[in-house]
N, C-alpha and C. Protein backbone atom coordinates (compact mmCIF):
# COMPACT_ATOMS: atom_id res chain seq x y z
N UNK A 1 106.96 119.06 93.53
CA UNK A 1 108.05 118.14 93.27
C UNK A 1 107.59 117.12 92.23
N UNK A 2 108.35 116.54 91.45
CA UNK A 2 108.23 115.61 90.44
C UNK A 2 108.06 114.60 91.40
N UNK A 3 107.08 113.78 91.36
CA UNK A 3 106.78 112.37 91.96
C UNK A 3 108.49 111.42 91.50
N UNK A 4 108.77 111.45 90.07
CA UNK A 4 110.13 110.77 90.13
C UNK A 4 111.11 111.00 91.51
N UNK A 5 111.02 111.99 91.64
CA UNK A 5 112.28 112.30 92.34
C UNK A 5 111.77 111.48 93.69
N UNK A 6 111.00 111.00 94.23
CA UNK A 6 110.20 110.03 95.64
C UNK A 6 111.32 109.36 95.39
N UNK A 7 111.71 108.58 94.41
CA UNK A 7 111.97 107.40 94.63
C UNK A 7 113.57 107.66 94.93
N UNK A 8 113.87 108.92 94.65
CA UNK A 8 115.33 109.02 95.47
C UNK A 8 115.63 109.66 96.77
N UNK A 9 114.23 109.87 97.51
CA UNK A 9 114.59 110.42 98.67
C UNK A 9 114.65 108.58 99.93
N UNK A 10 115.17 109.21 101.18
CA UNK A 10 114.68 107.96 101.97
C UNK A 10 114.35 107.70 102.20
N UNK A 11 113.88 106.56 102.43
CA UNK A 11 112.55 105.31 102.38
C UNK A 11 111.39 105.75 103.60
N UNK A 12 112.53 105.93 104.72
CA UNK A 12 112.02 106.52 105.95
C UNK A 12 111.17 107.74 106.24
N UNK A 13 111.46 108.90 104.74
CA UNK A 13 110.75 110.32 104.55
C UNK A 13 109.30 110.23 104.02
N UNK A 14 109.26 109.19 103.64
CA UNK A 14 108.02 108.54 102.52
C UNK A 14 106.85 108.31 103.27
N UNK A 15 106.53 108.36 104.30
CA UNK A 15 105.11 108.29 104.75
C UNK A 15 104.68 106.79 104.88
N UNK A 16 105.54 105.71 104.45
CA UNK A 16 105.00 104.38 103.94
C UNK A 16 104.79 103.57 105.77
N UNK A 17 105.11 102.44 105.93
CA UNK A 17 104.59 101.83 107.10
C UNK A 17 105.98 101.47 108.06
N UNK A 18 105.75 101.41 109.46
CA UNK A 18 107.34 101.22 110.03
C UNK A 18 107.78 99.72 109.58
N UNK A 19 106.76 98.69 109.27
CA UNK A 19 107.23 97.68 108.59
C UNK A 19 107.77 97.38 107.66
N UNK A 20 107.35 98.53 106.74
CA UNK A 20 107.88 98.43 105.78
C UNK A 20 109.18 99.37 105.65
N UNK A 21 109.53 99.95 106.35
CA UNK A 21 110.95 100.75 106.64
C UNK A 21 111.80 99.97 106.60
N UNK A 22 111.41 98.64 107.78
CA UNK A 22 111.86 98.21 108.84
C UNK A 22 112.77 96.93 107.60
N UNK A 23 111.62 96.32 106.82
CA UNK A 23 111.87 95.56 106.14
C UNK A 23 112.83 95.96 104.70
N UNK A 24 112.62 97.10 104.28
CA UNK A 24 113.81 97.86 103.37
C UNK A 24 114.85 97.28 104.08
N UNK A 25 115.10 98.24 105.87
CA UNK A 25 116.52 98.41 105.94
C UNK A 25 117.03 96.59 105.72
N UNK A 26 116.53 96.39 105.97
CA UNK A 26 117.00 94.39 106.23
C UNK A 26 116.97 94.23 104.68
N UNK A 27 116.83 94.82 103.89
CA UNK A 27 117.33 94.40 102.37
C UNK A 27 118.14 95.19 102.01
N UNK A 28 118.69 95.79 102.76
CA UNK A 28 119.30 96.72 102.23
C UNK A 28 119.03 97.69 101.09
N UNK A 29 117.95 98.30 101.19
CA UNK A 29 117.21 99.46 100.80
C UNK A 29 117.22 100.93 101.50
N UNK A 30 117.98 101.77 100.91
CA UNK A 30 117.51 102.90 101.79
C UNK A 30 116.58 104.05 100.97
N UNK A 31 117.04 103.64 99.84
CA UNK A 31 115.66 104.45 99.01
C UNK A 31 114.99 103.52 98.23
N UNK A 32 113.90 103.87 97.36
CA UNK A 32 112.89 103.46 96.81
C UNK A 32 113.72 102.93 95.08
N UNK A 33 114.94 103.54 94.81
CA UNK A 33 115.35 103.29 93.53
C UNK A 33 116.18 102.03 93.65
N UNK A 34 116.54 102.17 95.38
CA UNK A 34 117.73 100.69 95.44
C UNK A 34 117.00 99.76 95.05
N UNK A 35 115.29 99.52 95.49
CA UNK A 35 114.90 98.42 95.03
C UNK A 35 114.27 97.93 93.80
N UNK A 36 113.68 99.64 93.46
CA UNK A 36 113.81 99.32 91.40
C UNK A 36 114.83 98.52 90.97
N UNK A 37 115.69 99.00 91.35
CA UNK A 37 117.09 98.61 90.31
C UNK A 37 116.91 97.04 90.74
N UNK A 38 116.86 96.95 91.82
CA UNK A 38 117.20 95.22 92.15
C UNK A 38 116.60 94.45 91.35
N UNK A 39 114.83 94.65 90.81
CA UNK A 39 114.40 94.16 89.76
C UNK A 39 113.30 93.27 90.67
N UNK A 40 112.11 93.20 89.79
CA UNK A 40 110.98 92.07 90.41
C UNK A 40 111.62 90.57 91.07
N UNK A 41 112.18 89.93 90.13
CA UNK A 41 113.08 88.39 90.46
C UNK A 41 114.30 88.46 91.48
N UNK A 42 115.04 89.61 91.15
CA UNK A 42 115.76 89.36 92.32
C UNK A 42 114.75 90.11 93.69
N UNK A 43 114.32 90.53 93.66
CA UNK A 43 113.34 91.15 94.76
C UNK A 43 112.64 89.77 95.53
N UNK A 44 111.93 89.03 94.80
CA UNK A 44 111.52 87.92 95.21
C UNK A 44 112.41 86.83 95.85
N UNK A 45 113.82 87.18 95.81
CA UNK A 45 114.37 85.99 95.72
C UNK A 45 115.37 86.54 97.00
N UNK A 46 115.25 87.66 97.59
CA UNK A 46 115.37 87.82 98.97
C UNK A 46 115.05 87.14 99.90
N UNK A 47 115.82 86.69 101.08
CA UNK A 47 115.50 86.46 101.81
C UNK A 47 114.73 87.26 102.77
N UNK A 48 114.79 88.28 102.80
CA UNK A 48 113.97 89.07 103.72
C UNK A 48 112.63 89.82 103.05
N UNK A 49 112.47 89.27 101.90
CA UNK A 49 111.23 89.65 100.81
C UNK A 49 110.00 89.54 101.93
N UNK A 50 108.68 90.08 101.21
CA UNK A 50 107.50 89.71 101.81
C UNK A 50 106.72 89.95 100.91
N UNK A 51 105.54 88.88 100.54
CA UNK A 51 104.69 89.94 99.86
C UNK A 51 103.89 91.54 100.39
N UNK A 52 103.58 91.16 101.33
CA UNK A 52 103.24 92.17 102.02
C UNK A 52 103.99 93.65 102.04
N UNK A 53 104.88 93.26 101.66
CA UNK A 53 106.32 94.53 101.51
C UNK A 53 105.99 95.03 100.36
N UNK A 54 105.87 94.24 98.97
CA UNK A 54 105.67 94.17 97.58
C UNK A 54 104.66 95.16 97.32
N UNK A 55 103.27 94.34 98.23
CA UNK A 55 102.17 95.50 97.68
C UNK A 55 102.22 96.58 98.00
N UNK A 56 102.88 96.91 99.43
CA UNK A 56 102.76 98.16 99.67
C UNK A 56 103.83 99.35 98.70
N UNK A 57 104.75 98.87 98.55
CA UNK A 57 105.62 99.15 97.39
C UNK A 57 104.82 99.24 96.10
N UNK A 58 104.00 98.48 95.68
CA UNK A 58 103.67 98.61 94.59
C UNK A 58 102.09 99.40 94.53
N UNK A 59 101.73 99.81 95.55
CA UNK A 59 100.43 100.52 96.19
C UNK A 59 101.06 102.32 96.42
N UNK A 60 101.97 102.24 96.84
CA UNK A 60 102.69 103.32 96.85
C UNK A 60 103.07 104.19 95.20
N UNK A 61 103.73 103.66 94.53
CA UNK A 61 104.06 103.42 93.20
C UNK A 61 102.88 103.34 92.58
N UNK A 62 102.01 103.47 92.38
CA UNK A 62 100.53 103.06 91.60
C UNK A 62 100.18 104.41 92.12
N UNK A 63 100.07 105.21 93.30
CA UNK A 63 99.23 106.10 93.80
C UNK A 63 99.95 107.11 93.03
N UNK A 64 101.21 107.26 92.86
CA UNK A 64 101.89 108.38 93.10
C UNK A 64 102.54 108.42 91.39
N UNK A 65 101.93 106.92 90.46
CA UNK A 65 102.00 106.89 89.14
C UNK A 65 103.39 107.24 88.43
N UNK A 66 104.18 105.87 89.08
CA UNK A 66 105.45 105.50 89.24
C UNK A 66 105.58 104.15 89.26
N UNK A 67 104.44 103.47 89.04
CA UNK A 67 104.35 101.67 89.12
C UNK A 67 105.15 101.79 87.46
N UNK A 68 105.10 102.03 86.73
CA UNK A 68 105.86 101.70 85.38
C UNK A 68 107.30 101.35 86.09
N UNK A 69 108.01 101.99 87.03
CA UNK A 69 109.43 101.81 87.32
C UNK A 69 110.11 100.85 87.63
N UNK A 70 108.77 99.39 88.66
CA UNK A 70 108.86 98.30 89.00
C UNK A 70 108.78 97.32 88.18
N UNK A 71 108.84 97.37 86.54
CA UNK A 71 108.26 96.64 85.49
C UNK A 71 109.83 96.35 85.15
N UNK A 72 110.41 95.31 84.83
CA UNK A 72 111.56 94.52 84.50
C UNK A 72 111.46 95.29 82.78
N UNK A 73 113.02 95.66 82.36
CA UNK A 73 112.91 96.30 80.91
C UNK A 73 112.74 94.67 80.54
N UNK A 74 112.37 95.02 78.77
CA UNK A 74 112.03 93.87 77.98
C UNK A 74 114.15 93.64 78.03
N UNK A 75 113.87 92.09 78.24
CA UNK A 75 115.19 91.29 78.29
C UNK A 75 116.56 92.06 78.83
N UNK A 76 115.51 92.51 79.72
CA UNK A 76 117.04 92.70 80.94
C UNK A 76 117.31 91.82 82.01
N UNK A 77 116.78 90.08 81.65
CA UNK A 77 116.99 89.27 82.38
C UNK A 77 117.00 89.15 84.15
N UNK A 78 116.01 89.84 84.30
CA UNK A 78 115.71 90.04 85.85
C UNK A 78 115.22 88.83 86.11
C-alpha cells in the first residue's frame, strides 16, 4: 500500500495509541487527513489539542515519511 493512502483510512485502524484515538474523536478527527487539512495553527488552537497528541501524530508521520503533509503550504494562512 502507498503509505499516502494511511492518512485516509481510520484513525482507529492505524495502530497509534487509545489516547490518541480517543483524543482525535474529541476533535473531531476520524482520519489522519481531517487533521492535515485543519492545519498546524488551527490544530493548536483546539481546545481538545495536546501536545502529546501532536508528537505522536507527528512520530507517526515521520516513520511512515508523510511528516511533509503536516507542514502549512507557503501562505495558506494557517
Amino acid at each position: 500500500m502507498d503509505n499516502t493512502a494511511l492518512i485516509d483510512l481510520p484513525i482507529a485502524s492505524l495502530g497509534l495509541s487509545k489516547s490518541f484515538v480517543e483524543r482525535s474523536l474529541l476533535m473531531g478527527f476520524g482520519t489522519l487527513r481531517q487533521a492535515i487539512e485543519k492545519g498546524p495553527q488551527r490544530l493548536l488552537e483546539d481546545e481538545n489539542f495536546s501536545y502529546h497528541w501532536l508528537a505522536e501524530l507527528s512520530s507517526f508521520l515521520e516513520e511512515k515519511g508523510l511528516l511533509e503533509h503536516l507542514q502549512p503550504l507557503p501562505g495558506a494562512g494557517r
